[in-house]
C-alpha atoms as a PDB file:
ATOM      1  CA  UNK A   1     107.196  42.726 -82.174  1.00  0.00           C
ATOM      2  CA  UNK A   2     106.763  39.577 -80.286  1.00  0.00           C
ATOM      3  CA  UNK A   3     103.804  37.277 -81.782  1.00  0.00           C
ATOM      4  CA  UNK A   4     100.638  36.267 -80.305  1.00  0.00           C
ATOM      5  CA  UNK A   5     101.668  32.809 -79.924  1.00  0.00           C
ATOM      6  CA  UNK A   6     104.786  33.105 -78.102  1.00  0.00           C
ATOM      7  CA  UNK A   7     103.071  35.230 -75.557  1.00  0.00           C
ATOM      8  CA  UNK A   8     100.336  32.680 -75.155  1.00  0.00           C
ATOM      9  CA  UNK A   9     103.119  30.102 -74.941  1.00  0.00           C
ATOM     10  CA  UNK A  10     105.020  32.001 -72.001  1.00  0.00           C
ATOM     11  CA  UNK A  11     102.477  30.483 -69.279  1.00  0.00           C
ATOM     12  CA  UNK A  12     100.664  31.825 -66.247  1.00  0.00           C
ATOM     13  CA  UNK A  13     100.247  35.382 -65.250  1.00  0.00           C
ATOM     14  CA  UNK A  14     103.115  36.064 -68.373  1.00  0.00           C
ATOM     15  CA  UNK A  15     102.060  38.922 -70.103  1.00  0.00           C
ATOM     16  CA  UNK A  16     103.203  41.885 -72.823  1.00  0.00           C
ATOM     17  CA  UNK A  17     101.336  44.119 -70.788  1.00  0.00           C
ATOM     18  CA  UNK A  18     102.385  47.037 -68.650  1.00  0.00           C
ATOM     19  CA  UNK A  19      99.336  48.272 -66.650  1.00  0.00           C
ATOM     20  CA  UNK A  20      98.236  46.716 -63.111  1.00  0.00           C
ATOM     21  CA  UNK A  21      95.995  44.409 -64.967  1.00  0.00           C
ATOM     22  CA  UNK A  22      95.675  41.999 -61.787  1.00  0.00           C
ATOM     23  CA  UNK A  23      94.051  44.816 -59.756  1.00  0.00           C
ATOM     24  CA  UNK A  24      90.295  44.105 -61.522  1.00  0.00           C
ATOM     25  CA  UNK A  25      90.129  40.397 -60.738  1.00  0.00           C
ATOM     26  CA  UNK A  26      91.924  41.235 -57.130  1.00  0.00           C
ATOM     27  CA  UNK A  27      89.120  43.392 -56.623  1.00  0.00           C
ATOM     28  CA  UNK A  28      86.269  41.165 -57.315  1.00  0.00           C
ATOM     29  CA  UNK A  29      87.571  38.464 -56.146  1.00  0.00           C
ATOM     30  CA  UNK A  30      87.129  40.794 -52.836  1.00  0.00           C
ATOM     31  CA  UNK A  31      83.833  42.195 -53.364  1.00  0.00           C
ATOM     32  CA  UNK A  32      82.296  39.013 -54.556  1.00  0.00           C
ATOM     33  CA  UNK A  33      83.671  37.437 -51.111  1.00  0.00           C
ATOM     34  CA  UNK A  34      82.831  40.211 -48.924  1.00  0.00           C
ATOM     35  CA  UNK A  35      79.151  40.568 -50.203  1.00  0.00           C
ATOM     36  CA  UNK A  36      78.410  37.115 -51.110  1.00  0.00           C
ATOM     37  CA  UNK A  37      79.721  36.027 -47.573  1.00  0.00           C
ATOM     38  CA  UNK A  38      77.182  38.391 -46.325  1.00  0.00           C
ATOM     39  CA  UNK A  39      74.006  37.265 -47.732  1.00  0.00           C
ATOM     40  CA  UNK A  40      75.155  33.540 -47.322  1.00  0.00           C
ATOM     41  CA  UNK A  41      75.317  33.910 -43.917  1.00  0.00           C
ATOM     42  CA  UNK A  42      72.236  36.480 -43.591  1.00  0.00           C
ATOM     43  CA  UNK A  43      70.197  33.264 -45.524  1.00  0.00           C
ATOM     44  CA  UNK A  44      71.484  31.105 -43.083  1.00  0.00           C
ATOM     45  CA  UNK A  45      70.609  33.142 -40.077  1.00  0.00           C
ATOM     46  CA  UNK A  46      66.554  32.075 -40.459  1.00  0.00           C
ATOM     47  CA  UNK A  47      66.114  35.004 -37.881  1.00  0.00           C
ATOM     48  CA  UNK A  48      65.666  39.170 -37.816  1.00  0.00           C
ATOM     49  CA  UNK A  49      64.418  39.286 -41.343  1.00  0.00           C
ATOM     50  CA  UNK A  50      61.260  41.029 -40.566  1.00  0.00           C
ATOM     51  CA  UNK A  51      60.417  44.167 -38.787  1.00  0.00           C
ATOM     52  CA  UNK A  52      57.020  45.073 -39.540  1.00  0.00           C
ATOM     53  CA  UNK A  53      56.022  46.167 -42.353  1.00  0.00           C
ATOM     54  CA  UNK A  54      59.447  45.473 -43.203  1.00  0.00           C
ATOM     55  CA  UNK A  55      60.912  41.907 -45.584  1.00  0.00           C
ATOM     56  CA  UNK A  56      64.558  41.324 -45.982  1.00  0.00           C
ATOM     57  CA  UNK A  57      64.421  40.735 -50.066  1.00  0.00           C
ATOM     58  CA  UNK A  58      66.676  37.543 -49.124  1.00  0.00           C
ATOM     59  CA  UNK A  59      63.596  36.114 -47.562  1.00  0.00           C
ATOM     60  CA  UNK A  60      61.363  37.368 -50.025  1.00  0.00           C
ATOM     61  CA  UNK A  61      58.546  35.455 -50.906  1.00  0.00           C
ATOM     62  CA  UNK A  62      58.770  33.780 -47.226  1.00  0.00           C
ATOM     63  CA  UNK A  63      57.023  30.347 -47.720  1.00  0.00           C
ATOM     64  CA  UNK A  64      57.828  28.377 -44.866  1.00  0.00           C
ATOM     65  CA  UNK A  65      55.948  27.788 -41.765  1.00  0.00           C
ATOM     66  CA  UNK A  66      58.297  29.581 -39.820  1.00  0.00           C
ATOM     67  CA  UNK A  67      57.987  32.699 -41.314  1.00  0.00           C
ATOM     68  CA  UNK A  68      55.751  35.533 -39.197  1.00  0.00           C
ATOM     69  CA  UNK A  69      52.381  35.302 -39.789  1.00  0.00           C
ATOM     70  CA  UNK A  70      51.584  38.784 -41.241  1.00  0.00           C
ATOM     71  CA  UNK A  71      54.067  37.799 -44.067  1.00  0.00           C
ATOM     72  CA  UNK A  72      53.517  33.752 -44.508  1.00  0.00           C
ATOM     73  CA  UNK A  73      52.473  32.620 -47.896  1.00  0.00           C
ATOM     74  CA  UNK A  74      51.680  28.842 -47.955  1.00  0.00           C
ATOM     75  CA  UNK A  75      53.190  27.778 -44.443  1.00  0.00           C
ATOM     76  CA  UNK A  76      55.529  24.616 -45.418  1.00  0.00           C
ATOM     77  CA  UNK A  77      55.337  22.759 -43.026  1.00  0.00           C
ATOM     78  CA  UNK A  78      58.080  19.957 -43.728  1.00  0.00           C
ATOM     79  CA  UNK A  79      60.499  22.417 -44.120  1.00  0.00           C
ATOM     80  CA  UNK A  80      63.295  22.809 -40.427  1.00  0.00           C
ATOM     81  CA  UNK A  81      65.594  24.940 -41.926  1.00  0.00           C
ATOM     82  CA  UNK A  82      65.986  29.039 -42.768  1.00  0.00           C
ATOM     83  CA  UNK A  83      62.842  29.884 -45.401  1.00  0.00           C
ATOM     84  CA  UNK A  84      65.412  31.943 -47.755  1.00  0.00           C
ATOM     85  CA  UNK A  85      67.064  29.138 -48.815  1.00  0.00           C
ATOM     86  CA  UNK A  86      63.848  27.615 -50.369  1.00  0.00           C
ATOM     87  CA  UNK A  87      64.272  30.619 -52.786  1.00  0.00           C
ATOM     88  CA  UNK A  88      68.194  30.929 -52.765  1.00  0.00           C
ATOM     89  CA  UNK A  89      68.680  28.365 -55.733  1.00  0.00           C
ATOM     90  CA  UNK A  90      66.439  30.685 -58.318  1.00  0.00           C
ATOM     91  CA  UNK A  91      68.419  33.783 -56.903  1.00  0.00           C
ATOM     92  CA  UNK A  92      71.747  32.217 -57.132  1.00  0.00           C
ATOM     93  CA  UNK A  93      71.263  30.203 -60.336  1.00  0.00           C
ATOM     94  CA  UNK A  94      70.398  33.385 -62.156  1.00  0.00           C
ATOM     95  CA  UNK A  95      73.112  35.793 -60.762  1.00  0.00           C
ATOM     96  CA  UNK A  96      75.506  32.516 -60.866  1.00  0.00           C
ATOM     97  CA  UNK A  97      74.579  32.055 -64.361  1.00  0.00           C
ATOM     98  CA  UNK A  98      74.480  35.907 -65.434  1.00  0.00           C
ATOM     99  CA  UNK A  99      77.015  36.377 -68.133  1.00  0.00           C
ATOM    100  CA  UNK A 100      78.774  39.240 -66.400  1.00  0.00           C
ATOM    101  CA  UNK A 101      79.050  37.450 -63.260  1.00  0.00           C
ATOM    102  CA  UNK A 102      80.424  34.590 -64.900  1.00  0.00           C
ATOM    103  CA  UNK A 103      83.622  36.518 -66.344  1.00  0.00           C
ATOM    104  CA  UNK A 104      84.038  38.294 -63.111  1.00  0.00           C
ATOM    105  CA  UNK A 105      84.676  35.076 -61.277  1.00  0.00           C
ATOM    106  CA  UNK A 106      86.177  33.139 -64.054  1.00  0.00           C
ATOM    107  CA  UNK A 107      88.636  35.895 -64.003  1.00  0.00           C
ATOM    108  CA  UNK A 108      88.853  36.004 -60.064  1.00  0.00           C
ATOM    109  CA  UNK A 109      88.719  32.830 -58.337  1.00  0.00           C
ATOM    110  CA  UNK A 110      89.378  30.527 -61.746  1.00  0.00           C
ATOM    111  CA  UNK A 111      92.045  32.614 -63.013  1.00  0.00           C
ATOM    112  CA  UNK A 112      90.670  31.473 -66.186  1.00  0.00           C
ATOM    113  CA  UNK A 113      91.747  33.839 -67.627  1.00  0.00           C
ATOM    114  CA  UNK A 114      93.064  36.170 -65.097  1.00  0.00           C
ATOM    115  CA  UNK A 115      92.466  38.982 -67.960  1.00  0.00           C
ATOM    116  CA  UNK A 116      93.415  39.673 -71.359  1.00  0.00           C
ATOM    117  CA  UNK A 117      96.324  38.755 -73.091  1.00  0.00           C
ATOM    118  CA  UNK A 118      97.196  37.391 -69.479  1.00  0.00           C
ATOM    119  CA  UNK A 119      98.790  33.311 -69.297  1.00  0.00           C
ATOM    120  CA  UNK A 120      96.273  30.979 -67.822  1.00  0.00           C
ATOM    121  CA  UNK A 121      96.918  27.670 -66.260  1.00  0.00           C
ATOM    122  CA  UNK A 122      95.471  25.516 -69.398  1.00  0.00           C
ATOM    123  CA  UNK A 123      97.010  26.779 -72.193  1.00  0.00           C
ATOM    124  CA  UNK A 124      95.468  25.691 -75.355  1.00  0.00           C
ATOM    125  CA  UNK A 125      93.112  23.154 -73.373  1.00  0.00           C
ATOM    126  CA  UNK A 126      89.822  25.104 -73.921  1.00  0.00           C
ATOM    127  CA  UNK A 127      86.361  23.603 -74.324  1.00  0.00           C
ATOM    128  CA  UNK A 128      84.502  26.603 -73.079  1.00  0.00           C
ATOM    129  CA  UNK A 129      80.614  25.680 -71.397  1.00  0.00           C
ATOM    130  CA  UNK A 130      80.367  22.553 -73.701  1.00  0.00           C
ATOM    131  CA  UNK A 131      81.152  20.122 -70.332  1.00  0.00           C
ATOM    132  CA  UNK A 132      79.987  19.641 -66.964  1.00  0.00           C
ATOM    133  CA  UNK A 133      79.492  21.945 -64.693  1.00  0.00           C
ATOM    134  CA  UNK A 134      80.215  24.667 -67.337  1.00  0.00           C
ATOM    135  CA  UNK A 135      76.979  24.083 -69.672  1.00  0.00           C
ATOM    136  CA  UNK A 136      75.237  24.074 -66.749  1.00  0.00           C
ATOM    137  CA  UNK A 137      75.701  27.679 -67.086  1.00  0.00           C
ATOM    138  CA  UNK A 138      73.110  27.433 -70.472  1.00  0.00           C
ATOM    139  CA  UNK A 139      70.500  27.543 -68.307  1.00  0.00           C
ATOM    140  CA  UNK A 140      70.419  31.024 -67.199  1.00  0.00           C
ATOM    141  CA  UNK A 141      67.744  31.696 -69.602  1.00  0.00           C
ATOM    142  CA  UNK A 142      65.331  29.596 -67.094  1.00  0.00           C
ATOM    143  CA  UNK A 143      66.558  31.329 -64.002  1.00  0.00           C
ATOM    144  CA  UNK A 144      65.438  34.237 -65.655  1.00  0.00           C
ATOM    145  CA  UNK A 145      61.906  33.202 -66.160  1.00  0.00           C
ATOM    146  CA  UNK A 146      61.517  31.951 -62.109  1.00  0.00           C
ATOM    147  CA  UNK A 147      63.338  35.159 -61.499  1.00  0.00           C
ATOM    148  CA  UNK A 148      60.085  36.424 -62.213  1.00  0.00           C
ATOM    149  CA  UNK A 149      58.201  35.917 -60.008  1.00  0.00           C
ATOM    150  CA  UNK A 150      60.671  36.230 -57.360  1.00  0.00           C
ATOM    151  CA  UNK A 151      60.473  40.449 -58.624  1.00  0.00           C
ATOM    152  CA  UNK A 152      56.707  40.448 -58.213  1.00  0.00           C
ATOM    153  CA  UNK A 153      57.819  38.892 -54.601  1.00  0.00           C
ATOM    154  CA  UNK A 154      59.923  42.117 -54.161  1.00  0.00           C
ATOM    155  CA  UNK A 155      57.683  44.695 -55.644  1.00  0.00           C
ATOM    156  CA  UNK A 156      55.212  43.658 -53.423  1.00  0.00           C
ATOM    157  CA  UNK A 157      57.033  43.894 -50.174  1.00  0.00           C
ATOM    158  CA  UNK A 158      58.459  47.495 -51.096  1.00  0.00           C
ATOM    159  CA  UNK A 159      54.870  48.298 -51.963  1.00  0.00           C
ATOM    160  CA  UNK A 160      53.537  46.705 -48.034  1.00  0.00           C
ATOM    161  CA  UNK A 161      56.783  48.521 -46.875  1.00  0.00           C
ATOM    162  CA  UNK A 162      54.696  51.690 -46.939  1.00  0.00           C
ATOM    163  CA  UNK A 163      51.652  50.729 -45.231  1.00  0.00           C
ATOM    164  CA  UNK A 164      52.183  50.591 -41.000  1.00  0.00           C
ATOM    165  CA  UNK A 165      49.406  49.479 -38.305  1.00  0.00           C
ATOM    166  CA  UNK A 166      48.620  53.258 -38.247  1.00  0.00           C
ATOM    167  CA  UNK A 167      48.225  52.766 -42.597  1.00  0.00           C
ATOM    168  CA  UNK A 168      50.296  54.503 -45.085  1.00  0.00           C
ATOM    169  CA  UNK A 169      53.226  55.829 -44.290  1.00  0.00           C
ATOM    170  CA  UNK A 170      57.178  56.773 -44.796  1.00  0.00           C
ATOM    171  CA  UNK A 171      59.836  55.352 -42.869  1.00  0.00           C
ATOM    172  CA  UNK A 172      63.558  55.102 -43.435  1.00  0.00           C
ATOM    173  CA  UNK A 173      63.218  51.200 -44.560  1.00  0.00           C
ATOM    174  CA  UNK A 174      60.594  52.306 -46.861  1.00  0.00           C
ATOM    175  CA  UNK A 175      63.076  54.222 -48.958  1.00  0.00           C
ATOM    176  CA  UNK A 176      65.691  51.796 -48.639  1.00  0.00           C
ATOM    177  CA  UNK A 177      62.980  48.556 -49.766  1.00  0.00           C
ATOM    178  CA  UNK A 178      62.776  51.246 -52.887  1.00  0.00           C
ATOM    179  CA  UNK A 179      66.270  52.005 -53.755  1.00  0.00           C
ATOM    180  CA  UNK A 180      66.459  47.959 -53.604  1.00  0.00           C
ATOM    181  CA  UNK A 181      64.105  47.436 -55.908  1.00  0.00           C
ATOM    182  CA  UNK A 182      64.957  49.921 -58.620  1.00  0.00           C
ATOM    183  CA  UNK A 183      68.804  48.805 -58.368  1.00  0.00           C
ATOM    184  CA  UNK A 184      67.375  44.978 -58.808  1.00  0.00           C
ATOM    185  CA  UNK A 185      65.229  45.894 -61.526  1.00  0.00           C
ATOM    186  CA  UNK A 186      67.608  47.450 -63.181  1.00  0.00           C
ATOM    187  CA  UNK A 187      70.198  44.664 -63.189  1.00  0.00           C
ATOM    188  CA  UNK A 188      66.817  42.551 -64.178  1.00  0.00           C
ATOM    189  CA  UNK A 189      66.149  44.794 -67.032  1.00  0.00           C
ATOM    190  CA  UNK A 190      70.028  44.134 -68.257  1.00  0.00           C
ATOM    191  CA  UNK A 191      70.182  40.884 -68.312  1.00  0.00           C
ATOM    192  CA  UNK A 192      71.361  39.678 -71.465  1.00  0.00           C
ATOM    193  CA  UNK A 193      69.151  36.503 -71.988  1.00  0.00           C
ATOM    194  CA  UNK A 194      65.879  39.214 -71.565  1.00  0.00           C
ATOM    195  CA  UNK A 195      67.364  41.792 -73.754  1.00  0.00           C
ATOM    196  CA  UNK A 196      67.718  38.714 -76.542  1.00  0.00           C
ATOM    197  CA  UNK A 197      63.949  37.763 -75.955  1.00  0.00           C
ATOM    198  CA  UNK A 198      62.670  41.045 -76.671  1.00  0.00           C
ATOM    199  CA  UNK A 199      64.219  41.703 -79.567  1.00  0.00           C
ATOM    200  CA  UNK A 200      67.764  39.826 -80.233  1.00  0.00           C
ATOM    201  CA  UNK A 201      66.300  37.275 -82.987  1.00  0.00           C
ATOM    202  CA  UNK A 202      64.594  39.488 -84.882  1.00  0.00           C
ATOM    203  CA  UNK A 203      66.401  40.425 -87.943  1.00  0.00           C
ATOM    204  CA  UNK A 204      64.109  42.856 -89.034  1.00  0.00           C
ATOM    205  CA  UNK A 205      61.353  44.592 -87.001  1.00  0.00           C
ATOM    206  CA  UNK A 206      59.310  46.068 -89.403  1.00  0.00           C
ATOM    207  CA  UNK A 207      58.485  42.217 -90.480  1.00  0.00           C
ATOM    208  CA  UNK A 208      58.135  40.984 -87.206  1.00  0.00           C
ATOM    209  CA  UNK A 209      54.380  40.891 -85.213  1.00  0.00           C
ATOM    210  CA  UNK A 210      54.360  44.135 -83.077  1.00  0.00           C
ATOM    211  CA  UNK A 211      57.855  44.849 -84.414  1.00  0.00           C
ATOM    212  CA  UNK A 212      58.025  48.888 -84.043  1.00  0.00           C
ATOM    213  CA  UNK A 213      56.771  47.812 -79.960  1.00  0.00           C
ATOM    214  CA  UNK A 214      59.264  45.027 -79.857  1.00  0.00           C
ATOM    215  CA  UNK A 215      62.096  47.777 -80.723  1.00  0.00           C
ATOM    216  CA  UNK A 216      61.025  50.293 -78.443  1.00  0.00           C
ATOM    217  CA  UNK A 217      61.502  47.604 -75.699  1.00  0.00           C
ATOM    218  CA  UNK A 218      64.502  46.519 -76.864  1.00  0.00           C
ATOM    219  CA  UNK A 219      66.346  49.532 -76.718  1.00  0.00           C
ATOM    220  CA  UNK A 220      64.937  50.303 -73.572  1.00  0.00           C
ATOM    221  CA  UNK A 221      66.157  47.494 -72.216  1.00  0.00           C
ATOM    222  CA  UNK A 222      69.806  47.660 -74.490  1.00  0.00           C
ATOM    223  CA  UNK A 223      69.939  50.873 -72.126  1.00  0.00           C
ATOM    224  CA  UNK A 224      70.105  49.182 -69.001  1.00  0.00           C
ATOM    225  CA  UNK A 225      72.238  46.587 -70.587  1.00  0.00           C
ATOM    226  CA  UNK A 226      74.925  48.682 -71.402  1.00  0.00           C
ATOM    227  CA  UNK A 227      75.343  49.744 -67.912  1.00  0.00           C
ATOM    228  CA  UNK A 228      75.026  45.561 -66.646  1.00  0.00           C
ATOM    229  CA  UNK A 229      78.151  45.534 -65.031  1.00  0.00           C
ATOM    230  CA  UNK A 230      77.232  48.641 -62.270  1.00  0.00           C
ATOM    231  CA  UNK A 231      73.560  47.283 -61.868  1.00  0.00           C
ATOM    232  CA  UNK A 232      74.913  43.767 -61.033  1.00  0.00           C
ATOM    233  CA  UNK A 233      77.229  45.331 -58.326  1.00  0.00           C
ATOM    234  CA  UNK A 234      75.245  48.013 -57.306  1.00  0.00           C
ATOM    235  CA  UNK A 235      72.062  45.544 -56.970  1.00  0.00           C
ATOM    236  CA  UNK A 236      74.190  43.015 -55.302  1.00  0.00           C
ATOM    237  CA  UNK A 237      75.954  45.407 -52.463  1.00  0.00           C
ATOM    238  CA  UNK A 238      72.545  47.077 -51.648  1.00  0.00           C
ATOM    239  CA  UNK A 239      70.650  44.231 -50.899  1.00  0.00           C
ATOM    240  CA  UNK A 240      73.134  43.344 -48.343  1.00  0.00           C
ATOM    241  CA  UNK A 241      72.948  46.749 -46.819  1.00  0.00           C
ATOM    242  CA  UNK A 242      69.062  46.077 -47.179  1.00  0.00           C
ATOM    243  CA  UNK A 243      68.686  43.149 -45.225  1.00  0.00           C
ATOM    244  CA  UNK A 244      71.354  44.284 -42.551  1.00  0.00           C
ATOM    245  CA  UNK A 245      69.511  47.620 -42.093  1.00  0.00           C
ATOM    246  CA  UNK A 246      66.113  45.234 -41.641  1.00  0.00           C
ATOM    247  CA  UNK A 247      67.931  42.787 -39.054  1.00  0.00           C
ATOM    248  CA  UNK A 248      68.898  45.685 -36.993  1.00  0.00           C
ATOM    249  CA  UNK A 249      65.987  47.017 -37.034  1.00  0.00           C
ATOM    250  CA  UNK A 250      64.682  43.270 -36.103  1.00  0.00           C
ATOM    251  CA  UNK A 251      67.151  43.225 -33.513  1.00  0.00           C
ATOM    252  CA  UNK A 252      65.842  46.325 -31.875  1.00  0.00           C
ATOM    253  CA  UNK A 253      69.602  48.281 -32.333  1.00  0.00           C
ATOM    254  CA  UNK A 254      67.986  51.155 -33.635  1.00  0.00           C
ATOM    255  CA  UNK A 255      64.076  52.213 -34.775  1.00  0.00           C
ATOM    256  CA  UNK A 256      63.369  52.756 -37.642  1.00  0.00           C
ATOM    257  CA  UNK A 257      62.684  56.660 -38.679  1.00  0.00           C
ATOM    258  CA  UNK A 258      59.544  57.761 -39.801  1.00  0.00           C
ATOM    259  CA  UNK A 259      59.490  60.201 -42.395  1.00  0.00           C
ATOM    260  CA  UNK A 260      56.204  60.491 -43.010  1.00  0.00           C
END
């Protein structure tokens, strides 16, 4: 059997290994550009992200003076350009940051590596997050604190989504604001940094202040954990098809249904 090191020593894309292991990072590689091409432009756009009682979550909390009035938080006044991107640096600093997210596009635009027991480009050159940008990437824990608030932001808005001139009500985009916020609460609930604050440093819970709580809540949220990987691409795709069903409703392509 050929060793471990003379694999390693063989050099890119070499590999013992028989399977189609290139299709994963292929197909992330496409999904991450497809989907994050989406929203980036959608945040760009600074247009068609509200259709009464209806907030694109990409524009959610909307801030600037620009924003519609019924939905207009503090009215910035100084501020010329699309009022998502005000909020885009806590959304993509804590999705950029996520430690999923950062092996799937390691593996598929960094090739780095491009999957296990597969030859990267640097060989034995590794100094993992310990230089810049890469510890950048230790400050996902923060993200996940002004992530925050950005949920309360969301919960809100799915909350007004059911509430019309005429009062409460069910529409299509009500259901849709829902399923948005359940699939980004669950990828919330998963993250790894929260899962570690609830309960990760505890050694033994029966010692620890509220401990049997604290493990109650910690396997709870281990639950959602385990599945990370489908909440972070499940989350990600349907807020795309979230804010384009909003902007076409904006955009007066369709009405929206009401249910109820």
């Amino acid at each position: 059997m050929e060793s471990s090191v003379a694999v390693r020593d063989r050099g890119f894309g070499k590999t013992l290994r028989r399977d189609r292991w290139w299709v994963p990072p292929l197909s992330v590689a496409l999904g991450l550009g497809l989907f994050g091409g989406y929203a980036t432009w959608a945040v760009l756009q600074g247009g068609n992200y509200f259709a009464d009682p209806y907030l694109s979550p990409l524009y959610s909390p909307c801030i600037a003076a620009s924003c519609p009035e019924q939905i207009r938080l503090f009215g910035i006044e100084w501020w010329p350009f699309s009022p998502a991107i005000l909020m885009m640096g806590v959304i993509l600093g804590f999705r950029g940051t996520c430690y999923y997210y950062r092996k799937a596009y390691y593996r598929a635009y960094f090739l780095d590596p491009p999957a296990c027991a597969v030859g990267e480009f640097r060989g034995d050159r590794y100094a993992g997050e310990t230089r810049l940008p890469w510890v950048l990437q230790n400050l996902h824990r923060y993200f996940l604190y002004a992530s925050i608030i950005i949920w309360l932001f969301l919960t809100y808005d799915t909350i007004h989504g059911f509430f019309f001139e005429d009062g409460f009500g069910v529409g299509v985009g009500s259901i849709v604001l829902l399923i948005n916020l359940v699939l980004l609460s669950g990828y919330w609930f998963g993250c790894h940094s929260l899962r570690h604050l609830i309960g990760g440093d505890v050694d033994c819970y029966s010692c620890a202040l509220a401990g049997k709580a604290r493990h109650k809540a910690w396997k709870g949220v281990s639950w959602f954990n385990k599945r990370h990987m489908g909440w972070a691409w499940f989350s990600l795709v349907f807020v795309c098809m979230t804010d384009l069903y909003i902007r076409l409703v904006a955009m007066r392509v369709f009405d929206d249904p009401r249910l109820f």
